[in-house]
PDB file of N, CA and C in Angstrom:
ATOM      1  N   UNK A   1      95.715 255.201 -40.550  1.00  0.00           N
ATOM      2  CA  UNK A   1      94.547 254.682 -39.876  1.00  0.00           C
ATOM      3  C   UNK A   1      94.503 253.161 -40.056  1.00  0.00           C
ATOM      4  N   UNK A   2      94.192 252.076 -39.063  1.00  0.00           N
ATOM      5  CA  UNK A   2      94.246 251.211 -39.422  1.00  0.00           C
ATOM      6  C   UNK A   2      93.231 250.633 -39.913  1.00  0.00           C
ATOM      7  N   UNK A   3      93.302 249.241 -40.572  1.00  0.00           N
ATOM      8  CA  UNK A   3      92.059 248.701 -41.162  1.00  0.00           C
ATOM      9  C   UNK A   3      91.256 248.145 -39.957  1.00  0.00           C
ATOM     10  N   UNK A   4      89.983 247.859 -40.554  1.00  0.00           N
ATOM     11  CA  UNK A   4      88.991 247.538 -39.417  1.00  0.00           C
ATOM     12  C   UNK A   4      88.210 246.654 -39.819  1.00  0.00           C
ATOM     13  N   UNK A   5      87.961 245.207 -39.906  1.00  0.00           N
ATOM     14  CA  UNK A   5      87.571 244.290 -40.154  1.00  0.00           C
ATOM     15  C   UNK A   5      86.363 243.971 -40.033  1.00  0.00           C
ATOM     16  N   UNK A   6      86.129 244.549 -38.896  1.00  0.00           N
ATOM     17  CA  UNK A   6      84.593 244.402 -38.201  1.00  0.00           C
ATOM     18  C   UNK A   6      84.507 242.654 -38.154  1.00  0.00           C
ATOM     19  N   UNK A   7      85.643 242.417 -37.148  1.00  0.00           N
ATOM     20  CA  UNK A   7      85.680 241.047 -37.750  1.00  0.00           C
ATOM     21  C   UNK A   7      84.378 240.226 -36.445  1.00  0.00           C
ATOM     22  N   UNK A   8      84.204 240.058 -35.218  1.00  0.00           N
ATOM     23  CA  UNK A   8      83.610 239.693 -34.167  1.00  0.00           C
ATOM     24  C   UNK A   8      82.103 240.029 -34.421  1.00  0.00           C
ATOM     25  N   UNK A   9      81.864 241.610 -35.126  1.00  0.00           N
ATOM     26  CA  UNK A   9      80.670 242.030 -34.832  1.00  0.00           C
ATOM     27  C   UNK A   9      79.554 241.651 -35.617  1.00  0.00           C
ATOM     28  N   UNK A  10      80.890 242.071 -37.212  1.00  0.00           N
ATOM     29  CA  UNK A  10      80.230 241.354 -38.390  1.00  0.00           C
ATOM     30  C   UNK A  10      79.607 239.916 -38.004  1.00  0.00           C
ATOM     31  N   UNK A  11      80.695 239.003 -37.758  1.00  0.00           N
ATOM     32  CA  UNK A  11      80.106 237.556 -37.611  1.00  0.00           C
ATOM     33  C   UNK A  11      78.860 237.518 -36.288  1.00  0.00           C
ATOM     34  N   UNK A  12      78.618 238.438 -35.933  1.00  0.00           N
ATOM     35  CA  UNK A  12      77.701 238.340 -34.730  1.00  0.00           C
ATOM     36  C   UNK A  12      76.206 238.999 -34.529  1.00  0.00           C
ATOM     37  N   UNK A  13      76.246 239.721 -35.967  1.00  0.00           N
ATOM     38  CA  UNK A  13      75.271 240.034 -36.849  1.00  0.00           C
ATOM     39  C   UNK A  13      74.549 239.029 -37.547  1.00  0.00           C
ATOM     40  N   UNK A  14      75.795 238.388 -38.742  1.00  0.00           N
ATOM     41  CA  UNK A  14      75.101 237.567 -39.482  1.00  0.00           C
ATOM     42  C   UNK A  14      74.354 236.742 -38.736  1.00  0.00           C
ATOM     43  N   UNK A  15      75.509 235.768 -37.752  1.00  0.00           N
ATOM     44  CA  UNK A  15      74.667 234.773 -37.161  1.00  0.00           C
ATOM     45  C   UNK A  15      73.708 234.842 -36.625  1.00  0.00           C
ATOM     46  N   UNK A  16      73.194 236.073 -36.102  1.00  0.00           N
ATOM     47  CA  UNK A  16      71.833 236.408 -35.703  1.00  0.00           C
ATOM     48  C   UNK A  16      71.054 236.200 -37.001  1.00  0.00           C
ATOM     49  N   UNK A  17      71.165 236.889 -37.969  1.00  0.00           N
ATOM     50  CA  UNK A  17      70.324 236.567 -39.438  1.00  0.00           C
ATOM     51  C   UNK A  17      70.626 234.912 -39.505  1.00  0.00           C
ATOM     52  N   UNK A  18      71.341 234.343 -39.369  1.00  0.00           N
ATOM     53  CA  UNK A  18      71.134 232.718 -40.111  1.00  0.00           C
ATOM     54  C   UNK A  18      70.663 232.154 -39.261  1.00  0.00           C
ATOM     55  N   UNK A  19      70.934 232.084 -37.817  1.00  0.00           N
ATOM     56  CA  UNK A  19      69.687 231.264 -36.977  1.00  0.00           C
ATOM     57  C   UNK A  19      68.306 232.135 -36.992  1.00  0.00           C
ATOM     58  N   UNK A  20      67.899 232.883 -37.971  1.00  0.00           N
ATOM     59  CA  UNK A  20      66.401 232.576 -38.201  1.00  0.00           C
ATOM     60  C   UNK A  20      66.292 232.051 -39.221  1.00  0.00           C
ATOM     61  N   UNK A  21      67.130 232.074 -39.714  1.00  0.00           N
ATOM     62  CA  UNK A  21      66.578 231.184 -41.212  1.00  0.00           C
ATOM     63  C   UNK A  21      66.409 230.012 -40.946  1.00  0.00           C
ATOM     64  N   UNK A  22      66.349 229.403 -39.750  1.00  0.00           N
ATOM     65  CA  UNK A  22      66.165 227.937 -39.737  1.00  0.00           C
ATOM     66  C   UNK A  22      65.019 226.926 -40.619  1.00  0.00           C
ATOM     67  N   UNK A  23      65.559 226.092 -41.935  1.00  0.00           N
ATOM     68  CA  UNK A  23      64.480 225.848 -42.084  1.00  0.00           C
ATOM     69  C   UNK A  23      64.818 226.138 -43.644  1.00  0.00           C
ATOM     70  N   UNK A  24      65.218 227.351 -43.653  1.00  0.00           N
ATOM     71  CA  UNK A  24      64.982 227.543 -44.961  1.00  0.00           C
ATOM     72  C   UNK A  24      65.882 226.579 -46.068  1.00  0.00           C
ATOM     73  N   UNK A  25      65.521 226.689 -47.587  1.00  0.00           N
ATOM     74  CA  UNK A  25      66.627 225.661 -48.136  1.00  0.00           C
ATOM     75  C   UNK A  25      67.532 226.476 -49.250  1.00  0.00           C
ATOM     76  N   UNK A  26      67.879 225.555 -49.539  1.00  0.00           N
ATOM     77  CA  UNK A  26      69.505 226.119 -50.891  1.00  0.00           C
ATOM     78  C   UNK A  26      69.638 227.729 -50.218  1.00  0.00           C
ATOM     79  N   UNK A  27      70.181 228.743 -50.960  1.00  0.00           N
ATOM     80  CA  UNK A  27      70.931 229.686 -50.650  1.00  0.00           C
ATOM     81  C   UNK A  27      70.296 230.572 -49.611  1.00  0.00           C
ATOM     82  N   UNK A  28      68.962 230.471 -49.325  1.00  0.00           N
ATOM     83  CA  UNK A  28      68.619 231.118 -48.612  1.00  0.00           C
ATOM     84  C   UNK A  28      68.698 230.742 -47.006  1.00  0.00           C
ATOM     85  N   UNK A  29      69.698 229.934 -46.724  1.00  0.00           N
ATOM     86  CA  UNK A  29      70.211 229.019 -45.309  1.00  0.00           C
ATOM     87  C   UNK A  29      71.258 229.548 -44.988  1.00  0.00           C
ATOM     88  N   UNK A  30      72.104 229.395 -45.987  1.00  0.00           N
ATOM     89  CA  UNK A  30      73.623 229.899 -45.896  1.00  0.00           C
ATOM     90  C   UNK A  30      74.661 231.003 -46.309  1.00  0.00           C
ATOM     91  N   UNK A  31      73.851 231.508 -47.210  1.00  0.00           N
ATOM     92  CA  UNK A  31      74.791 233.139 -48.126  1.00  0.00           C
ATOM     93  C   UNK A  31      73.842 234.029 -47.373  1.00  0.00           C
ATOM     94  N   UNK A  32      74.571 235.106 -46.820  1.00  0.00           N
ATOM     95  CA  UNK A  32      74.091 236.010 -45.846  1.00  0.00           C
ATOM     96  C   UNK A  32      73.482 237.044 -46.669  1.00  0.00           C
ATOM     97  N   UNK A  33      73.666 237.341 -47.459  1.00  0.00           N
ATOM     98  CA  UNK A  33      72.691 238.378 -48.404  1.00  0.00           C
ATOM     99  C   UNK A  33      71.130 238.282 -48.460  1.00  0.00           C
ATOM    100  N   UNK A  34      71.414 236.835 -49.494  1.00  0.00           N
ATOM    101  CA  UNK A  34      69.794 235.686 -49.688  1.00  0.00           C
ATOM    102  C   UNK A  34      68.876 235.752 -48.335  1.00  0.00           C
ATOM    103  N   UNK A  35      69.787 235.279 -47.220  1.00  0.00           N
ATOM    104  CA  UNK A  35      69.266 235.273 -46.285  1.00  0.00           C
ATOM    105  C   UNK A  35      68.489 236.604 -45.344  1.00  0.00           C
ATOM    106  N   UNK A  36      69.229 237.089 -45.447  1.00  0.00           N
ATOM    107  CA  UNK A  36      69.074 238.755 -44.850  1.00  0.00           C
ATOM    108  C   UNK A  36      67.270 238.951 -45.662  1.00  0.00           C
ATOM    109  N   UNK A  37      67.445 238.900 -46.713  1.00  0.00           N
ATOM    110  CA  UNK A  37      66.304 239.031 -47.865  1.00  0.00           C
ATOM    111  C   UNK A  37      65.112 238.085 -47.414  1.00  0.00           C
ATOM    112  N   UNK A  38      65.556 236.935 -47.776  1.00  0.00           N
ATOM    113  CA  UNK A  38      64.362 235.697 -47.000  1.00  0.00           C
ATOM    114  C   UNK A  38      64.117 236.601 -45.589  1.00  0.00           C
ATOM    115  N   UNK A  39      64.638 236.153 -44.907  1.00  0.00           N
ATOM    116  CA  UNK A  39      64.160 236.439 -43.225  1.00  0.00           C
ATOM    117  C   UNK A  39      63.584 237.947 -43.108  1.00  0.00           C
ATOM    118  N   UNK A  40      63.772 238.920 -43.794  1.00  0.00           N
ATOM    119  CA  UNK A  40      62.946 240.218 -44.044  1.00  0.00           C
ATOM    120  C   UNK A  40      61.505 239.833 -44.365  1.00  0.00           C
ATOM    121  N   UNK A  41      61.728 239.355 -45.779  1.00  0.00           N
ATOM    122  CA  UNK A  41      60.063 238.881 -46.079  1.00  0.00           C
ATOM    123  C   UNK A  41      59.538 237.923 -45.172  1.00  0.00           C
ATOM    124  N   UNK A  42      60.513 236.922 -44.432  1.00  0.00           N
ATOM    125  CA  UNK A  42      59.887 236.350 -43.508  1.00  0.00           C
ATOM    126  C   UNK A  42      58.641 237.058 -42.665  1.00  0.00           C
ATOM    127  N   UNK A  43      59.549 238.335 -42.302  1.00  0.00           N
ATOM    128  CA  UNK A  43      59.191 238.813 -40.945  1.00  0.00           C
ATOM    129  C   UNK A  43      58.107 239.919 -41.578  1.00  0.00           C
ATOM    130  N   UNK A  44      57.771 240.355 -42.728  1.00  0.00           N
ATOM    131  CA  UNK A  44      56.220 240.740 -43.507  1.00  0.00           C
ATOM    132  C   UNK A  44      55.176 239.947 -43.319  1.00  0.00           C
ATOM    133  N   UNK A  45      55.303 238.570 -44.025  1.00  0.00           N
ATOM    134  CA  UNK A  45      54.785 237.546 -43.931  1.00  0.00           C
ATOM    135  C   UNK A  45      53.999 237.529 -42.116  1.00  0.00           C
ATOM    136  N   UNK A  46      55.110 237.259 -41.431  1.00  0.00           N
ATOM    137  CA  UNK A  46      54.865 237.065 -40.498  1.00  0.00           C
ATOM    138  C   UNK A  46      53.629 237.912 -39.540  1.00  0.00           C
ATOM    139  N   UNK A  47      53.943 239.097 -40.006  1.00  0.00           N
ATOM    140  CA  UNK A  47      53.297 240.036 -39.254  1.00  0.00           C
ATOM    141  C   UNK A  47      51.777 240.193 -39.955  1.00  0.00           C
ATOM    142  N   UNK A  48      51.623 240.257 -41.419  1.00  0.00           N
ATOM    143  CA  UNK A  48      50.675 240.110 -41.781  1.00  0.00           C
ATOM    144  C   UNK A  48      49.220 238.822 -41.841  1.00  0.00           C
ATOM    145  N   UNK A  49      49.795 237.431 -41.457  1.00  0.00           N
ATOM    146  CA  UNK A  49      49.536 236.375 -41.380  1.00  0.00           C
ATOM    147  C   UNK A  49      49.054 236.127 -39.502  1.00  0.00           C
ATOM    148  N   UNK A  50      49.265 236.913 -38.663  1.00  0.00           N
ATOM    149  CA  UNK A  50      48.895 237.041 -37.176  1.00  0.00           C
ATOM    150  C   UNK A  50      47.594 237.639 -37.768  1.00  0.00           C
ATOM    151  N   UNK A  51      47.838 239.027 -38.531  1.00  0.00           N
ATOM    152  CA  UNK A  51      46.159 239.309 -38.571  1.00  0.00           C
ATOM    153  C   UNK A  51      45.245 238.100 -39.358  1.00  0.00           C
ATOM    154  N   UNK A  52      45.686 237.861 -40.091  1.00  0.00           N
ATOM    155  CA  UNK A  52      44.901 236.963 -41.270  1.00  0.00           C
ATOM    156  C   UNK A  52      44.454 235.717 -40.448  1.00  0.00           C
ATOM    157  N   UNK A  53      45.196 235.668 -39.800  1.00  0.00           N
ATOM    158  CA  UNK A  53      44.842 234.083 -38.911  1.00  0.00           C
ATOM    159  C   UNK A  53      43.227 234.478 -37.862  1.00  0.00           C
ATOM    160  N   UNK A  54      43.639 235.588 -37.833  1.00  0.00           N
ATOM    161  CA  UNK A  54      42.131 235.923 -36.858  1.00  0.00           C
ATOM    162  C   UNK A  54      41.054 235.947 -37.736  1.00  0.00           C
ATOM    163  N   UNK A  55      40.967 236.624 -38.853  1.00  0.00           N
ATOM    164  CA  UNK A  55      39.911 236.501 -39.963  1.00  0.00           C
ATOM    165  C   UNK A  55      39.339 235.282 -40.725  1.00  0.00           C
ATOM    166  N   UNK A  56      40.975 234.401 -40.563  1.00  0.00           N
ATOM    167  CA  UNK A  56      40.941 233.143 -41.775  1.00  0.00           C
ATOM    168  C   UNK A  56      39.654 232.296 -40.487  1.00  0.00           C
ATOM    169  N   UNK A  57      40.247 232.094 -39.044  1.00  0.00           N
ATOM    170  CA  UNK A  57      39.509 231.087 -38.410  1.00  0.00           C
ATOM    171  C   UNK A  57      37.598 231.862 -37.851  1.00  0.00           C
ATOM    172  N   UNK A  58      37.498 232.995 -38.092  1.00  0.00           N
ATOM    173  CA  UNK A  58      36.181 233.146 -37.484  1.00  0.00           C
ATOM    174  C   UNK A  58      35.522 233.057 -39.465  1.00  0.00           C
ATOM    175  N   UNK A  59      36.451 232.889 -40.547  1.00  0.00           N
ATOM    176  CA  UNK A  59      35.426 232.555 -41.521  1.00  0.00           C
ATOM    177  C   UNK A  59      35.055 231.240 -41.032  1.00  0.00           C
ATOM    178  N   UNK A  60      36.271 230.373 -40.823  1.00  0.00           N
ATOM    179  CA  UNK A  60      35.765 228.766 -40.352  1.00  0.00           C
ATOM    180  C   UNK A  60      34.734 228.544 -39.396  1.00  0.00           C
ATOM    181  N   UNK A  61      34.553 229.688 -38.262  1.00  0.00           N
ATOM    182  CA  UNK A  61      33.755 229.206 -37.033  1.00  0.00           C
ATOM    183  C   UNK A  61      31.945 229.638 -38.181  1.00  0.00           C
ATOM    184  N   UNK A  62      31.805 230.981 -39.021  1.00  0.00           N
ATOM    185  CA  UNK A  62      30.913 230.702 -39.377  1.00  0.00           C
ATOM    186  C   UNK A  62      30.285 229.929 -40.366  1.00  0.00           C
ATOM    187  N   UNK A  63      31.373 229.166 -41.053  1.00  0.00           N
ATOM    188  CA  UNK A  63      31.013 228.038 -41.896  1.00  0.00           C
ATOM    189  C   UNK A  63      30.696 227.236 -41.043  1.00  0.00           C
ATOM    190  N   UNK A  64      30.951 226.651 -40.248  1.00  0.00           N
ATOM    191  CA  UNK A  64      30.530 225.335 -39.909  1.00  0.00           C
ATOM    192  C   UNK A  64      29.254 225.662 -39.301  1.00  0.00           C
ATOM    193  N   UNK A  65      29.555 226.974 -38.460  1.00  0.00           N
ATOM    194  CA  UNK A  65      27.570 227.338 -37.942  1.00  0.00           C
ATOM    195  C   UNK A  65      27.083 227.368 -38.886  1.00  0.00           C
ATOM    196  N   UNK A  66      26.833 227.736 -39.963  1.00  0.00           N
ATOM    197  CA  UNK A  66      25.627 228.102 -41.097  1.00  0.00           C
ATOM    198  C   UNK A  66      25.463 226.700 -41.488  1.00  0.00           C
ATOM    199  N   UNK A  67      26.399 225.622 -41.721  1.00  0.00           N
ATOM    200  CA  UNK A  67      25.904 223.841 -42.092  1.00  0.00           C
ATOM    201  C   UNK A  67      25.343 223.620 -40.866  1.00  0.00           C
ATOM    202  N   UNK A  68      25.876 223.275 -39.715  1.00  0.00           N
ATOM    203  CA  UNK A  68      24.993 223.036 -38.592  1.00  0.00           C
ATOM    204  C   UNK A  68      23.834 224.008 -38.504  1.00  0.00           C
ATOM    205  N   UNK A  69      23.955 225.261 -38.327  1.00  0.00           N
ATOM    206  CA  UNK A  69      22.106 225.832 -38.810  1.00  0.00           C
ATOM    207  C   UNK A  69      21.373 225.201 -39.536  1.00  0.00           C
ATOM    208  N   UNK A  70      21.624 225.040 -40.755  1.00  0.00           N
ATOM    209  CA  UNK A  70      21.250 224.557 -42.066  1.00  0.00           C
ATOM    210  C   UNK A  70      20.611 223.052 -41.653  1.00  0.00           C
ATOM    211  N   UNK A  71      21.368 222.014 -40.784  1.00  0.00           N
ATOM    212  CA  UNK A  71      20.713 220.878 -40.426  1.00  0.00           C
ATOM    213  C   UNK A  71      19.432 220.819 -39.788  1.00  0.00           C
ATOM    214  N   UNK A  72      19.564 221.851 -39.056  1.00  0.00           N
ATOM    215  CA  UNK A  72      18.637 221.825 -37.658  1.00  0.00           C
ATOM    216  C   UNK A  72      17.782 222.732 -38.404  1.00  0.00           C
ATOM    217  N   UNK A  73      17.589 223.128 -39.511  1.00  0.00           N
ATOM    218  CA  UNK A  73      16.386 223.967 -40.497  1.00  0.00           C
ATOM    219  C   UNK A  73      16.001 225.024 -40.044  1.00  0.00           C
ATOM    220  N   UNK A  74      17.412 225.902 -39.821  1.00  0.00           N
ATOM    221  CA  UNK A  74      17.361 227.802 -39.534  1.00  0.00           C
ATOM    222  C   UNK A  74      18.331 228.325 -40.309  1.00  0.00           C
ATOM    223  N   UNK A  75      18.646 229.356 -40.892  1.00  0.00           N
ATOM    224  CA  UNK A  75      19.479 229.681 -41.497  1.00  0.00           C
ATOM    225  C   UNK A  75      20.669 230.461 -40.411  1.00  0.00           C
ATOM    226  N   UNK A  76      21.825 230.634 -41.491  1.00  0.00           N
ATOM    227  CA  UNK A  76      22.924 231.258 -39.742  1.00  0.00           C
ATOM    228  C   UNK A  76      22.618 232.467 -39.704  1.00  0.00           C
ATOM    229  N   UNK A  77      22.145 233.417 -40.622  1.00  0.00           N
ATOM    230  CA  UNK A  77      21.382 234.322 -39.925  1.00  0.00           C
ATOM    231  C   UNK A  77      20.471 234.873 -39.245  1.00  0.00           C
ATOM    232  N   UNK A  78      19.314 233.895 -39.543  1.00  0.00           N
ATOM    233  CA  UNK A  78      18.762 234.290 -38.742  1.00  0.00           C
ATOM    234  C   UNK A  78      18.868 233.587 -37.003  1.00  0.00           C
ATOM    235  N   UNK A  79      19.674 232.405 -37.020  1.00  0.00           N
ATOM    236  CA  UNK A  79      19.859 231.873 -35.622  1.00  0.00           C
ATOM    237  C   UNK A  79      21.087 232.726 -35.065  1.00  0.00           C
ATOM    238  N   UNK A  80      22.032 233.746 -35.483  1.00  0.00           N
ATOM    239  CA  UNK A  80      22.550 234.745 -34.959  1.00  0.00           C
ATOM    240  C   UNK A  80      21.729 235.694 -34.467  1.00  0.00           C
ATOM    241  N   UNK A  81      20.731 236.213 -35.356  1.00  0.00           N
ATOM    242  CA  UNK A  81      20.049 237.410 -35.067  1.00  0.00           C
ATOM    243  C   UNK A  81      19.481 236.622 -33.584  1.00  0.00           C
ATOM    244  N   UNK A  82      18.760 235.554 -33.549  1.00  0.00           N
ATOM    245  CA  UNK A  82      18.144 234.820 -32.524  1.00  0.00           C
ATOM    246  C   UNK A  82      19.118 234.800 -31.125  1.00  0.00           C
ATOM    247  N   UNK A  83      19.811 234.474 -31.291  1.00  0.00           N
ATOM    248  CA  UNK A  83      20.985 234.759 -30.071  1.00  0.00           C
ATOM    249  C   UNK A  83      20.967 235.423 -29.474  1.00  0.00           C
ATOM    250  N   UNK A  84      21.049 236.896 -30.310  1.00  0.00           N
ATOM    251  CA  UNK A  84      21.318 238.192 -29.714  1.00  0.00           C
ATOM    252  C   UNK A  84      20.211 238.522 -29.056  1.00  0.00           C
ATOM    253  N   UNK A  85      19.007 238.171 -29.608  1.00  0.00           N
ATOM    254  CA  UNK A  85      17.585 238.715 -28.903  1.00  0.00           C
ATOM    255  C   UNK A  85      17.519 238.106 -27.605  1.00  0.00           C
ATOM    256  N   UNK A  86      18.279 236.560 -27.614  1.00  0.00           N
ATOM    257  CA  UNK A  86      18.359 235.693 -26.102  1.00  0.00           C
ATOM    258  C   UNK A  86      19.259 236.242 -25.343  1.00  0.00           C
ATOM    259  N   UNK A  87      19.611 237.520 -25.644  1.00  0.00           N
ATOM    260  CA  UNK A  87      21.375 237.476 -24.904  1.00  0.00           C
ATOM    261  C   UNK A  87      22.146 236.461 -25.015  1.00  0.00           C
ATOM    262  N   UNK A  88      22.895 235.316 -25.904  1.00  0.00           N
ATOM    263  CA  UNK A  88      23.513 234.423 -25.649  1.00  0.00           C
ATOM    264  C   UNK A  88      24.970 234.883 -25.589  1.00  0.00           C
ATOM    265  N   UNK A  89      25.785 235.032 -24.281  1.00  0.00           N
ATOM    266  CA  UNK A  89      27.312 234.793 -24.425  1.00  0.00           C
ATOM    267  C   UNK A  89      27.750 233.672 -24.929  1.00  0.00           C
ATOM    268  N   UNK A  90      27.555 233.159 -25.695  1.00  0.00           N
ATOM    269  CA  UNK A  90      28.676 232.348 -26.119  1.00  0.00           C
ATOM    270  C   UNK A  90      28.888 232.788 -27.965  1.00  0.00           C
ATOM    271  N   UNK A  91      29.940 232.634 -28.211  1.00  0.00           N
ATOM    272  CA  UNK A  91      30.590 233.449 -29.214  1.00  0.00           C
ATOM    273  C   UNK A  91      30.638 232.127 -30.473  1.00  0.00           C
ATOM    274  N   UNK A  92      30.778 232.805 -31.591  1.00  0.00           N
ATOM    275  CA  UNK A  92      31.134 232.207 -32.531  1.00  0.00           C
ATOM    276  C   UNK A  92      32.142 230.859 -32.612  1.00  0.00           C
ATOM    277  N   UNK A  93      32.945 231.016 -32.002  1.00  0.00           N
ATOM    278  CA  UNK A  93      34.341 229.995 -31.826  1.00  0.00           C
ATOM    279  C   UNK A  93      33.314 229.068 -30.997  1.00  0.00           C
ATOM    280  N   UNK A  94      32.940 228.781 -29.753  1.00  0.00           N
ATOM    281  CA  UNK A  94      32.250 228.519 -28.572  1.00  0.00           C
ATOM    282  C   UNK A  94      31.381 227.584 -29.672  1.00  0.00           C
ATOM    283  N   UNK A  95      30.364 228.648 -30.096  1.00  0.00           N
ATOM    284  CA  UNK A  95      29.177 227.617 -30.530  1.00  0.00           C
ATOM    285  C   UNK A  95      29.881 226.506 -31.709  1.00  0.00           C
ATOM    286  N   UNK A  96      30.502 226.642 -32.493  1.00  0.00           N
ATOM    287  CA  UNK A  96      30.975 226.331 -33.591  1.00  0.00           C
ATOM    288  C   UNK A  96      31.254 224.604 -32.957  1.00  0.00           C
ATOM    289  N   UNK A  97      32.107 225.299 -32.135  1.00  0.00           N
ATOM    290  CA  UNK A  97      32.614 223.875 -31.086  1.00  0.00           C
ATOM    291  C   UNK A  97      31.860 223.096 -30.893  1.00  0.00           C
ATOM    292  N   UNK A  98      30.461 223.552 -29.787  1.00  0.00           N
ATOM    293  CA  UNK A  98      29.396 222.538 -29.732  1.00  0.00           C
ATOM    294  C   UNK A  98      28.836 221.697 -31.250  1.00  0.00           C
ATOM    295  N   UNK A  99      29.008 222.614 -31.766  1.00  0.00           N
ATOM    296  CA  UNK A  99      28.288 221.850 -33.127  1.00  0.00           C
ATOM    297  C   UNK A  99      28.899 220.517 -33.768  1.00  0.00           C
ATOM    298  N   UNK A 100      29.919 220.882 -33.440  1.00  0.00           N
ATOM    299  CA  UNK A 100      30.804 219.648 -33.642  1.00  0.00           C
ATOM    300  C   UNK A 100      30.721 218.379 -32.806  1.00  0.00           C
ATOM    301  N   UNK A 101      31.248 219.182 -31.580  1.00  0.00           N
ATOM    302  CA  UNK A 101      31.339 218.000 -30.552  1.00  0.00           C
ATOM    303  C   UNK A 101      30.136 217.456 -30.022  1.00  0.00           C
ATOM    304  N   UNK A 102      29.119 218.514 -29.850  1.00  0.00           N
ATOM    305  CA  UNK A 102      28.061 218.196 -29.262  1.00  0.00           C
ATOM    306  C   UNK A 102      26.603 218.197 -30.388  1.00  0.00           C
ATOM    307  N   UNK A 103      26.527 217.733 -31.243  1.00  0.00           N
ATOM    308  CA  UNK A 103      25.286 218.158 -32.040  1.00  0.00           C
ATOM    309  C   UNK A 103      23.830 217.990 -31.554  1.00  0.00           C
ATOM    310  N   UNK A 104      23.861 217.239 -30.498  1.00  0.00           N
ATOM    311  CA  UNK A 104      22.462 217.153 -29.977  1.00  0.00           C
ATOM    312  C   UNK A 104      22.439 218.512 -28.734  1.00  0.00           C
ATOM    313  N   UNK A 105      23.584 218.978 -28.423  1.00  0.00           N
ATOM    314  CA  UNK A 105      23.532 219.890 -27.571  1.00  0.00           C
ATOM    315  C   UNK A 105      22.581 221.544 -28.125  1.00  0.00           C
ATOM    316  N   UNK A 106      24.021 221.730 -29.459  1.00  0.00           N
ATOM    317  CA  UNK A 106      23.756 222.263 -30.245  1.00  0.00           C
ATOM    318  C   UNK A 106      22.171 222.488 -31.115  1.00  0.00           C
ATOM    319  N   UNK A 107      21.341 221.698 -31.145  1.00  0.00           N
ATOM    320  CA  UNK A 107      19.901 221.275 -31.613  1.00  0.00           C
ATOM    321  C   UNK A 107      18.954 222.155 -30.286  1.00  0.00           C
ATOM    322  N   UNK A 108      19.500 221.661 -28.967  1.00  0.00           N
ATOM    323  CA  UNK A 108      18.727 222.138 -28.220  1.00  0.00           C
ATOM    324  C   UNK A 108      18.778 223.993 -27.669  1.00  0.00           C
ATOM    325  N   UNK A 109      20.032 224.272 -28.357  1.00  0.00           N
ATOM    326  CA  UNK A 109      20.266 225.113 -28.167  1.00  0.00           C
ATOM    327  C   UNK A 109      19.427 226.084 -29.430  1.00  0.00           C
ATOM    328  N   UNK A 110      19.398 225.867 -30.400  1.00  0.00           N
ATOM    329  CA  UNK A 110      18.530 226.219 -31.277  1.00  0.00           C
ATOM    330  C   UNK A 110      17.182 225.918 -31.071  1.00  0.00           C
ATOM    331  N   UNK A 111      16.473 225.022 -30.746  1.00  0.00           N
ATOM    332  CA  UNK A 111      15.002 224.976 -30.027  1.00  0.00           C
ATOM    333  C   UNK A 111      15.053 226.433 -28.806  1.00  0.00           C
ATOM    334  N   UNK A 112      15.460 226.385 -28.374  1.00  0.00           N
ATOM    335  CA  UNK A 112      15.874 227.319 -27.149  1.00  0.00           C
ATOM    336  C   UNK A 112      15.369 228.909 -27.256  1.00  0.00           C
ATOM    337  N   UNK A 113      16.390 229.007 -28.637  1.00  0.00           N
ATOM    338  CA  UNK A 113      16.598 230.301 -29.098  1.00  0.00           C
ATOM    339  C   UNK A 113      15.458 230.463 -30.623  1.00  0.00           C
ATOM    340  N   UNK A 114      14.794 229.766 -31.039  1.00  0.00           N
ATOM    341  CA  UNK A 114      14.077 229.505 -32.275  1.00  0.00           C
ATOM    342  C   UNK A 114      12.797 230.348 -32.417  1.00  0.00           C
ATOM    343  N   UNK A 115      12.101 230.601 -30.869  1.00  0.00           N
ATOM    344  CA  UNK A 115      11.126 231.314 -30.970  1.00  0.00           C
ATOM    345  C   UNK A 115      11.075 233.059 -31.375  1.00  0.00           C
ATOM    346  N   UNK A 116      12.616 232.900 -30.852  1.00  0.00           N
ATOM    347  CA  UNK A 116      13.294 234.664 -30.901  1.00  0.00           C
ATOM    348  C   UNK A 116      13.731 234.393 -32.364  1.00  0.00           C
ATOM    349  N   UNK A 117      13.859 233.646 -33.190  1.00  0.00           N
ATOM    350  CA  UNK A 117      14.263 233.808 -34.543  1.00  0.00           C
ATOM    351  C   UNK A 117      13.355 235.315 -35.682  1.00  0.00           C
ATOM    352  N   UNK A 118      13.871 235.867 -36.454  1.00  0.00           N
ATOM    353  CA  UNK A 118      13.255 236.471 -37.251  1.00  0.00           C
ATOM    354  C   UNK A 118      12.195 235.835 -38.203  1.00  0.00           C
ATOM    355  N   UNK A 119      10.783 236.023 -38.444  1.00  0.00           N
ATOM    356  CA  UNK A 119      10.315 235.512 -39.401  1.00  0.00           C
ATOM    357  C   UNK A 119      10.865 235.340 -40.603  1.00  0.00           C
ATOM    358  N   UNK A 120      10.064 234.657 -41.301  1.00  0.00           N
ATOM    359  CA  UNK A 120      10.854 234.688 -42.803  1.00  0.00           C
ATOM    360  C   UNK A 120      10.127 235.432 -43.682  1.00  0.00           C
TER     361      UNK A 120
END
């Protein structure tokens, strides 16, 4: 039987594994083992960090609403609860934005919605 090298396929494997490693440094760039290993956990990482990114940025959108609440002297809960009683479509990300860019917008938008607020 003859020997079989796997010589074309082999190399056509790895190189699929080392151009993702782009990036990476010392052994985990160039020894196909290391690499194989890196670019696995890469691709954990990866998949787990798509969800996290959705969670990590709507903590950010309600931090910055609850300081901008906090200016305009409502708390972010209860100017959420207030929203909802206005019907307001605009979403967390949305308002967050105005608050930033627009803070006098943002102010009026809370006058707006303030009467529908929950007592305290």
């Amino acid at each position: 039987m003859p020997r079989a090298k796997r010589g074309f396929k082999r190399r056509r494997r790895h190189n699929k594994v080392l151009d993702r490693a782009e990036g990476f440094v010392l052994g985990r760039k160039n020894k196909f083992k290391r690499t194989a290993e890196a670019v696995d956990r890469s691709f954990i990482y990866a998949y787990r960090d798509r969800r996290a990114k959705k969670r990590d940025f709507r903590q950010l959108w309600i931090a910055r609403l609850s300081a901008a609440a906090n200016n305009n002297g409502i708390s972010y809960s209860r100017l959420i609860a207030a929203l909802k009683k206005a019907e307001c479509k605009l979403d967390r990300k949305v308002l967050s934005d105005i608050a930033i860019v627009d803070p006098t917008g943002f102010s009026a938008i809370i006058e707006q919605v303030r009467a529908l607020a929950p007592a305290q």
